[in-house]
C-alpha atoms as a PDB file:
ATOM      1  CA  UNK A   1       0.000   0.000   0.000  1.00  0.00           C
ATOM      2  CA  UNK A   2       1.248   3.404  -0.977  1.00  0.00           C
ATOM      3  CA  UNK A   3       2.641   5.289   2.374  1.00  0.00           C
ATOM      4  CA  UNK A   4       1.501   9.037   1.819  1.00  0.00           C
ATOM      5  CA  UNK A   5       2.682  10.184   5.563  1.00  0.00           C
ATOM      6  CA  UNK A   6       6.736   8.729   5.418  1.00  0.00           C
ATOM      7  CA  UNK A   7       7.257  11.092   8.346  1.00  0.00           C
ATOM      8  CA  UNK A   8       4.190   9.621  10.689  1.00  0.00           C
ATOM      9  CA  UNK A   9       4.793   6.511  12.407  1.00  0.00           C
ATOM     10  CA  UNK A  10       2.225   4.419  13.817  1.00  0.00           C
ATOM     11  CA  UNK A  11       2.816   1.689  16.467  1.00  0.00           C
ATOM     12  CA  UNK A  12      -0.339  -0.763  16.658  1.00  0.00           C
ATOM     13  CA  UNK A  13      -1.459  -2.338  19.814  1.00  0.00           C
ATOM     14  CA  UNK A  14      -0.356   0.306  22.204  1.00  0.00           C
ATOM     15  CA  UNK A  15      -1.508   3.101  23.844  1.00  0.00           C
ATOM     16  CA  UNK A  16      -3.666   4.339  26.299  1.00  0.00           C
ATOM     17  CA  UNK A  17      -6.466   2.745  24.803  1.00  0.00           C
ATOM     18  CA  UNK A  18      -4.373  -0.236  22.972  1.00  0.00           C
ATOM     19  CA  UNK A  19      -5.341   1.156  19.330  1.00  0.00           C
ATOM     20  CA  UNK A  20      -1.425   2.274  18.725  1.00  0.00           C
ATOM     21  CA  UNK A  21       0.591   5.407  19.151  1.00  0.00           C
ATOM     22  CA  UNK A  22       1.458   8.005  16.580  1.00  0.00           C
ATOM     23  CA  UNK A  23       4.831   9.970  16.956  1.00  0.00           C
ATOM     24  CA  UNK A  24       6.104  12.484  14.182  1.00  0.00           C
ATOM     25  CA  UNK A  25       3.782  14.070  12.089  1.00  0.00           C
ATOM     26  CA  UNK A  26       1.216  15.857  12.414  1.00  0.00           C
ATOM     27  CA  UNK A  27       1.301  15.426  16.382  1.00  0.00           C
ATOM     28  CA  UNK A  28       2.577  12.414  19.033  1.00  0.00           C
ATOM     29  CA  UNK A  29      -0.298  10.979  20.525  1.00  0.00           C
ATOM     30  CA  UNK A  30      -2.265   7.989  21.231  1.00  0.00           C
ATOM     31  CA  UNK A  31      -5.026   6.932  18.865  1.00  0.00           C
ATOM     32  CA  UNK A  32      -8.337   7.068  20.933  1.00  0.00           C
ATOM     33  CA  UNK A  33     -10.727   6.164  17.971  1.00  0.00           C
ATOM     34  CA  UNK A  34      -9.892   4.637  14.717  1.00  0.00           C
ATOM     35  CA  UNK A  35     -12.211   4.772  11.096  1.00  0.00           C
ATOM     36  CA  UNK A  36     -15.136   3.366  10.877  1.00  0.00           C
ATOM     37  CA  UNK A  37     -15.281   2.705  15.000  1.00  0.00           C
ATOM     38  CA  UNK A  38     -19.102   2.930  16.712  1.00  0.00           C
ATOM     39  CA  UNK A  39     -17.340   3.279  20.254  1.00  0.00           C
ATOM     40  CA  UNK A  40     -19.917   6.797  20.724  1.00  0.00           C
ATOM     41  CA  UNK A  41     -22.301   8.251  20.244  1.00  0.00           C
ATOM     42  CA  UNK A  42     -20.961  10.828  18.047  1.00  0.00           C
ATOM     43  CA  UNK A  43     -19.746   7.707  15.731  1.00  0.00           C
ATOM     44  CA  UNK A  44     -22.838   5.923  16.222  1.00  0.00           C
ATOM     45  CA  UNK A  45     -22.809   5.750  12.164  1.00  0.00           C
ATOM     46  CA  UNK A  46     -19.315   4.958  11.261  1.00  0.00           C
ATOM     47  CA  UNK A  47     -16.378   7.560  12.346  1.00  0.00           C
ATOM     48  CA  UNK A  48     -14.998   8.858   9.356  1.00  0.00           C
ATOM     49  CA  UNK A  49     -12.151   9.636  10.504  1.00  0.00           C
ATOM     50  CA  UNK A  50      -8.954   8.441  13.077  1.00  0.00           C
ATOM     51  CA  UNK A  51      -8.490  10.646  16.496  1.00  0.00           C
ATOM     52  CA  UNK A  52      -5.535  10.748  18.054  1.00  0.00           C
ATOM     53  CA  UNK A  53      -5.406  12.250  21.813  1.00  0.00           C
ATOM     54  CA  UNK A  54      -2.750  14.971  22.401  1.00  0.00           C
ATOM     55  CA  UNK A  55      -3.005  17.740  25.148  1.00  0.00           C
ATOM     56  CA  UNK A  56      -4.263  21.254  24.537  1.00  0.00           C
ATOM     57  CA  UNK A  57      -1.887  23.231  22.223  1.00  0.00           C
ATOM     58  CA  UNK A  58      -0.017  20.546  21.072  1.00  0.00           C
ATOM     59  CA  UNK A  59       1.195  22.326  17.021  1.00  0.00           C
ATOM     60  CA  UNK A  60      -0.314  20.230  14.294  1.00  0.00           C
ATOM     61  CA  UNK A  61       1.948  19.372  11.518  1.00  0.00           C
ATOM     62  CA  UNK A  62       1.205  18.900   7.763  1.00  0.00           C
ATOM     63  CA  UNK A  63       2.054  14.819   7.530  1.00  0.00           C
ATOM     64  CA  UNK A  64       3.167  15.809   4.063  1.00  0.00           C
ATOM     65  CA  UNK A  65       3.450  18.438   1.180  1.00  0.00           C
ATOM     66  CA  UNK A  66       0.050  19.556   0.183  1.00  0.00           C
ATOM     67  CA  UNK A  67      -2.294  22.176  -0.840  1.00  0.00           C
ATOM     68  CA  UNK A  68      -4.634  24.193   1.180  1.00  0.00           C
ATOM     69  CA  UNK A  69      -8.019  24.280  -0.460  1.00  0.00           C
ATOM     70  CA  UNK A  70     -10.910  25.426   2.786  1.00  0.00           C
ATOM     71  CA  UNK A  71      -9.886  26.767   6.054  1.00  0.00           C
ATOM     72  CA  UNK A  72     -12.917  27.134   8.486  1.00  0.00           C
ATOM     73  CA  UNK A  73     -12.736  29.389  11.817  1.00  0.00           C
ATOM     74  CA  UNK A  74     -14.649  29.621  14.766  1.00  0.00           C
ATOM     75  CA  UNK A  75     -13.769  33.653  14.429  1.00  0.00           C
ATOM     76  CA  UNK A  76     -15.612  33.876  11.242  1.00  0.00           C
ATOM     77  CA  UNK A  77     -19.429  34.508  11.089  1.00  0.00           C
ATOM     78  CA  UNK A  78     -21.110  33.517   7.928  1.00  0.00           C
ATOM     79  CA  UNK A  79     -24.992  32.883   6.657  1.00  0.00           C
ATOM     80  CA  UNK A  80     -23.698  29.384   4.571  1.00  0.00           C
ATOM     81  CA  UNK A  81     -25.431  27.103   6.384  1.00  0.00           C
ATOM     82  CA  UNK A  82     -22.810  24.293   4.769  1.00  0.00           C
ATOM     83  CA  UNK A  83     -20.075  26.493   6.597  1.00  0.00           C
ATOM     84  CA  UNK A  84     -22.026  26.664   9.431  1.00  0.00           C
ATOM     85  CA  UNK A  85     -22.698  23.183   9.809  1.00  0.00           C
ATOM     86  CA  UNK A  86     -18.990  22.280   8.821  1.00  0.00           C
ATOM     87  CA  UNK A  87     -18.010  24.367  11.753  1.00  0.00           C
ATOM     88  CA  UNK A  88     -20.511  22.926  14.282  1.00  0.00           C
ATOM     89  CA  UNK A  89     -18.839  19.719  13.239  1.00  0.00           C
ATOM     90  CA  UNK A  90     -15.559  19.818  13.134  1.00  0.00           C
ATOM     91  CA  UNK A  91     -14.875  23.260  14.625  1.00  0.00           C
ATOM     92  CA  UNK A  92     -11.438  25.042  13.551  1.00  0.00           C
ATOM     93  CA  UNK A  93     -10.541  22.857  10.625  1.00  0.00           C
ATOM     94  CA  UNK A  94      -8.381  22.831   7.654  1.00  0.00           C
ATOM     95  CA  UNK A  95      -8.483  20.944   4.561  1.00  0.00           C
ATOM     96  CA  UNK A  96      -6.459  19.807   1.857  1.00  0.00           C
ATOM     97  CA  UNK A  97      -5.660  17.693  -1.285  1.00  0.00           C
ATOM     98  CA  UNK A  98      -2.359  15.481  -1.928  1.00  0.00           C
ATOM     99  CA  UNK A  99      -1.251  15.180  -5.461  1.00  0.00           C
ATOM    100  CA  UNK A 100      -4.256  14.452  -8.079  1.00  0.00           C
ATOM    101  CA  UNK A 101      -6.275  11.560  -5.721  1.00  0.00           C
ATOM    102  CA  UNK A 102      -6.239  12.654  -2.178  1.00  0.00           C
ATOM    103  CA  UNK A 103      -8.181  15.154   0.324  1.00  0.00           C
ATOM    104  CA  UNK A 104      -7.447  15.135   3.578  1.00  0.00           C
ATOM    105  CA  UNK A 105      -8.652  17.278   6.847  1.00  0.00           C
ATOM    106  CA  UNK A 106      -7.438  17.941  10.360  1.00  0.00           C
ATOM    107  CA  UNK A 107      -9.757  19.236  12.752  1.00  0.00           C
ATOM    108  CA  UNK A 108     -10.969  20.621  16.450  1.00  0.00           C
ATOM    109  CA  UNK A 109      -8.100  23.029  16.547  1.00  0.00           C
ATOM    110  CA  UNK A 110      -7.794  25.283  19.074  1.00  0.00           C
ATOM    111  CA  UNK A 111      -7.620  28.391  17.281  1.00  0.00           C
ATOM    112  CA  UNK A 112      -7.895  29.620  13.451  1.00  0.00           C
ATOM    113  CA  UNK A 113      -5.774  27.834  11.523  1.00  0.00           C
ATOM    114  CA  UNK A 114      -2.294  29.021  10.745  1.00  0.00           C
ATOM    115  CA  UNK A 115      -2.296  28.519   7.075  1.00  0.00           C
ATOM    116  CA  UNK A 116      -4.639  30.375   3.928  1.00  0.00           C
ATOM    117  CA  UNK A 117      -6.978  28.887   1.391  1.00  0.00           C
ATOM    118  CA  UNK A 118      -5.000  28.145  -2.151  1.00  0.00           C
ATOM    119  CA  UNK A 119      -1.582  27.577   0.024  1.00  0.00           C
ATOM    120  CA  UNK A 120       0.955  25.077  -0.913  1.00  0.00           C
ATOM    121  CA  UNK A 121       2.545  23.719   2.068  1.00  0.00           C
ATOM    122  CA  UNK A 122       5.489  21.590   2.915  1.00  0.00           C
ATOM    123  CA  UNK A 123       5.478  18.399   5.135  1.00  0.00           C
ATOM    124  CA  UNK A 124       6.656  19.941   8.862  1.00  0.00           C
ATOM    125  CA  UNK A 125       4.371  23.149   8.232  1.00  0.00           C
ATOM    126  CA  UNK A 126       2.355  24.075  11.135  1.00  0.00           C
ATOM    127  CA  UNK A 127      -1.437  24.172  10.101  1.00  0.00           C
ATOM    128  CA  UNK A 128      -3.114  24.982  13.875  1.00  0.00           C
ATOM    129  CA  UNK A 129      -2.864  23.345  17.519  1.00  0.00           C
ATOM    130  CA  UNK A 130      -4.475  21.089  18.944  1.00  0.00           C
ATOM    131  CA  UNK A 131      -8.047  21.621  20.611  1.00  0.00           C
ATOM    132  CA  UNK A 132     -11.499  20.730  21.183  1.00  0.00           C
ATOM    133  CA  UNK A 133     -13.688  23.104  19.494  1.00  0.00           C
ATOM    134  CA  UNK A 134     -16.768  22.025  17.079  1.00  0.00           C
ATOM    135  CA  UNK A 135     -18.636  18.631  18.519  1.00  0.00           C
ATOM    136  CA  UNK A 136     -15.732  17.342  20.783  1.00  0.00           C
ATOM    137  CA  UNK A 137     -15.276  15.325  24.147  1.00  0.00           C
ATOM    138  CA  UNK A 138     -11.932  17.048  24.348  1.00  0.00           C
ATOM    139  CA  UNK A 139      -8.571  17.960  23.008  1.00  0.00           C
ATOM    140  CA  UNK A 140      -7.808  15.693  20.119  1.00  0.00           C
ATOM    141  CA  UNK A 141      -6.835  15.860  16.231  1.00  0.00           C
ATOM    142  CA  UNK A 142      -9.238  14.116  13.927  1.00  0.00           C
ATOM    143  CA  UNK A 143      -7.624  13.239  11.211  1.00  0.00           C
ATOM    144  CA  UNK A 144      -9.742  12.112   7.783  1.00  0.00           C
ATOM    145  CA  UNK A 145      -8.548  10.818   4.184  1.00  0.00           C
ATOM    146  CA  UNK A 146     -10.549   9.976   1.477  1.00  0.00           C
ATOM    147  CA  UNK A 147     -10.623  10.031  -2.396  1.00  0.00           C
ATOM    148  CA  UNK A 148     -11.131  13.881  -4.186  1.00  0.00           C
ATOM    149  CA  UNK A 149     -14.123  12.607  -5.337  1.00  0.00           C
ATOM    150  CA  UNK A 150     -15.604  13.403  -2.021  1.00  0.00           C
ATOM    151  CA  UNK A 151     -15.784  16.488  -1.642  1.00  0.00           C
ATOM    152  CA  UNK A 152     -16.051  17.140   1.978  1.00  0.00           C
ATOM    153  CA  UNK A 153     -15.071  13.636   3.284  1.00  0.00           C
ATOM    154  CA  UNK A 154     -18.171  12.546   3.756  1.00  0.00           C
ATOM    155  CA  UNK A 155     -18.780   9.084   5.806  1.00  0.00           C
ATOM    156  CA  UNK A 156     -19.568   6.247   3.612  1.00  0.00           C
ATOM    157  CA  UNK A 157     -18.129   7.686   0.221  1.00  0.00           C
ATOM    158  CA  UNK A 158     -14.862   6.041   0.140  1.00  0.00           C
ATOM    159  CA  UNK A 159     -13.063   7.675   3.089  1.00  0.00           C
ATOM    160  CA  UNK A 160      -9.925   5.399   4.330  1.00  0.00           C
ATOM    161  CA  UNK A 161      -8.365   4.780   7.586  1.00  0.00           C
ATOM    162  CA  UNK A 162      -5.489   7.536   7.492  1.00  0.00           C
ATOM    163  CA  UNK A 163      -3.378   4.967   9.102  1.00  0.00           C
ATOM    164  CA  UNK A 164      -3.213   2.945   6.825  1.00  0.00           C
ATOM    165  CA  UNK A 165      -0.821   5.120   4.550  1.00  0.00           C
ATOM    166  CA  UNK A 166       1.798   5.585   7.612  1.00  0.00           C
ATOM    167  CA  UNK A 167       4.898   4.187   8.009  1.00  0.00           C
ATOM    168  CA  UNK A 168       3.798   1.527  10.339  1.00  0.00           C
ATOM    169  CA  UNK A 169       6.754  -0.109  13.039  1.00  0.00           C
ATOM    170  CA  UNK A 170       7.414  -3.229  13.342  1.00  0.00           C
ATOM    171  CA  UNK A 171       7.845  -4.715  16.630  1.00  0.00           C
ATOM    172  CA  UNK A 172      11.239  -6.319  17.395  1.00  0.00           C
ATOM    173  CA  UNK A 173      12.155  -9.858  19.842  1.00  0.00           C
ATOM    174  CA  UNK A 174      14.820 -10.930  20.491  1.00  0.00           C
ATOM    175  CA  UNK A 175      16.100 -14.646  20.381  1.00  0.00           C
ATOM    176  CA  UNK A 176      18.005 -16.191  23.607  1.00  0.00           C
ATOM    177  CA  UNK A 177      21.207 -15.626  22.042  1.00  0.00           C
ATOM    178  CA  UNK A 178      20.166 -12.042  21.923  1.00  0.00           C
ATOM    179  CA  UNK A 179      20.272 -11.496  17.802  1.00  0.00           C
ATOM    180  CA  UNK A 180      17.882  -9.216  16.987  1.00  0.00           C
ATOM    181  CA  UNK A 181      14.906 -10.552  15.194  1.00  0.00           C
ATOM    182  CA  UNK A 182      11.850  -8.077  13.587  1.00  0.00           C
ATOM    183  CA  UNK A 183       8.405  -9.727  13.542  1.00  0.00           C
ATOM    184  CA  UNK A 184       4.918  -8.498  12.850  1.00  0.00           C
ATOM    185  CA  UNK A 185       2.615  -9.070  15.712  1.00  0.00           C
ATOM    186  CA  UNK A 186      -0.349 -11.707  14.402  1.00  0.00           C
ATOM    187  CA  UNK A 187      -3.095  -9.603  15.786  1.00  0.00           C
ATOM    188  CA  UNK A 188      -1.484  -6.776  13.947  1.00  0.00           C
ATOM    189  CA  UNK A 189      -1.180  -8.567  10.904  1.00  0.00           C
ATOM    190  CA  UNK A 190      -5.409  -9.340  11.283  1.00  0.00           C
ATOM    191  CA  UNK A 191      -5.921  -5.784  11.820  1.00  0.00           C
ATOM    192  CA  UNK A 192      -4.519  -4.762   8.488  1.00  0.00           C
ATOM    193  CA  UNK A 193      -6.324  -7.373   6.325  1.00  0.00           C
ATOM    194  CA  UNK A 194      -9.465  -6.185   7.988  1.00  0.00           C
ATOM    195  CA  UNK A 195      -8.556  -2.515   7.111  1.00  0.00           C
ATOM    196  CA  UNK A 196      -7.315  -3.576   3.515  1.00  0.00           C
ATOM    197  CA  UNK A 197     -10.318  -5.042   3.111  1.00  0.00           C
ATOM    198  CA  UNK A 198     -12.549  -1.799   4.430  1.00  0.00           C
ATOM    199  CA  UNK A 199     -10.676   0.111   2.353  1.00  0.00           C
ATOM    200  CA  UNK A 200     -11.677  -1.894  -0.759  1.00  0.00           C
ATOM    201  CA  UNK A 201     -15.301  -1.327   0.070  1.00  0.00           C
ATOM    202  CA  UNK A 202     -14.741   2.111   0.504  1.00  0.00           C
ATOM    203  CA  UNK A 203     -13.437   2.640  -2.666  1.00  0.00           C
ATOM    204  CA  UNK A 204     -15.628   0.501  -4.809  1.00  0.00           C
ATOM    205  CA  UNK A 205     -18.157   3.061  -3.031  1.00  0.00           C
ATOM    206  CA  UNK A 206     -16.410   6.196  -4.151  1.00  0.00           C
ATOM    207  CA  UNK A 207     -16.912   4.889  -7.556  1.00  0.00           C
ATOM    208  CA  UNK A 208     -20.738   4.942  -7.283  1.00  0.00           C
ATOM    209  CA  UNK A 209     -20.413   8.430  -6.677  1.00  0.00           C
END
């Protein structure tokens, strides 16, 4: 599968809530909800997106060069009731598109965003910090990536789990004579066919579209 974030790395089966770890970009955290989980009921439908917990400030950073195409603040009134409801949503957000196939969006910030509408940024850029605003249980990044067909990332049309196109670690063992051996955890292993295979649906979706 094609790795789109090189510089995020995701360790599976970890964490405060045993879902992995990200360190890198766009922020270290642990992952407190992955795609497509029902575990609230804010995702009572599907999340389409991946959370990862990280405290209050904490500077979000683009995973990888892209451009900016919609930046929506809290500090910005406006009668669109699609911006409205975008920012009852997802609060402080930005969004973006990789290359010719990809959108992507990182959202709750704590503040405006840092970066402008039509911007080309490079991987390490700070878009925004960390937050809870829009329809939060507190300070986390949601993190969303789906095909430029949709639009606005909507759930069930072909989103992906983000994590997916990381650089995932393997864990290492070691043998008794102490030689270093890497291995890939079988639960982990189960885990990824599952998402492979979610990701399949969701694209054969996007198609319909």
């Amino acid at each position: 599968m094609t790795i789109l974030f090189p510089d995020t790395k995701y360790d599976p089966e970890c964490g405060a809530w045993g879902l992995g770890t990200v360190s890198g970009y766009p922020c270290n955290g642990d992952v407190s909800s992955l795609f497509g989980a029902t575990d609230m009921d804010l995702h009572a439908e599907g999340h389409n997106g991946t959370d990862i917990a990280a405290g209050q400030g904490t500077p979000i950073l683009a995973p990888c060069d892209m451009v900016i195409t919609d930046v929506f603040s809290m500090d910005v009134v406006s009668t669109d009731p699609l911006f409205q409801q975008i920012k009852d949503l997802f609060g402080n957000s930005v969004w973006a598109t990789i290359g010719d196939d990809w959108r992507v969006m990182f959202a709750h910030m704590s503040e405006s965003p840092r970066v402008f509408e039509g911007q080309s940024v490079a991987a390490g850029t700070t878009l925004g910090y960390v937050g809870s605003t829009g329809q939060s249980t507190g300070p986390h990044l949601h993190w969303t990536l789906g095909p430029m067909s949709n639009r606005w990332l909507a759930r069930g049309a072909g989103n992906v789990e983000v994590l997916d196109y990381c650089d995932k670690q393997q864990e290492v063992t070691f043998t008794p004579t102490g030689s270093g051996v890497i291995i890939e955890d079988k639960r982990a292993v189960a885990l990824k066919a599952l998402q492979d295979a979610r990701a399949a649906i969701d694209r054969a979706t996007a198609a319909m579209y």
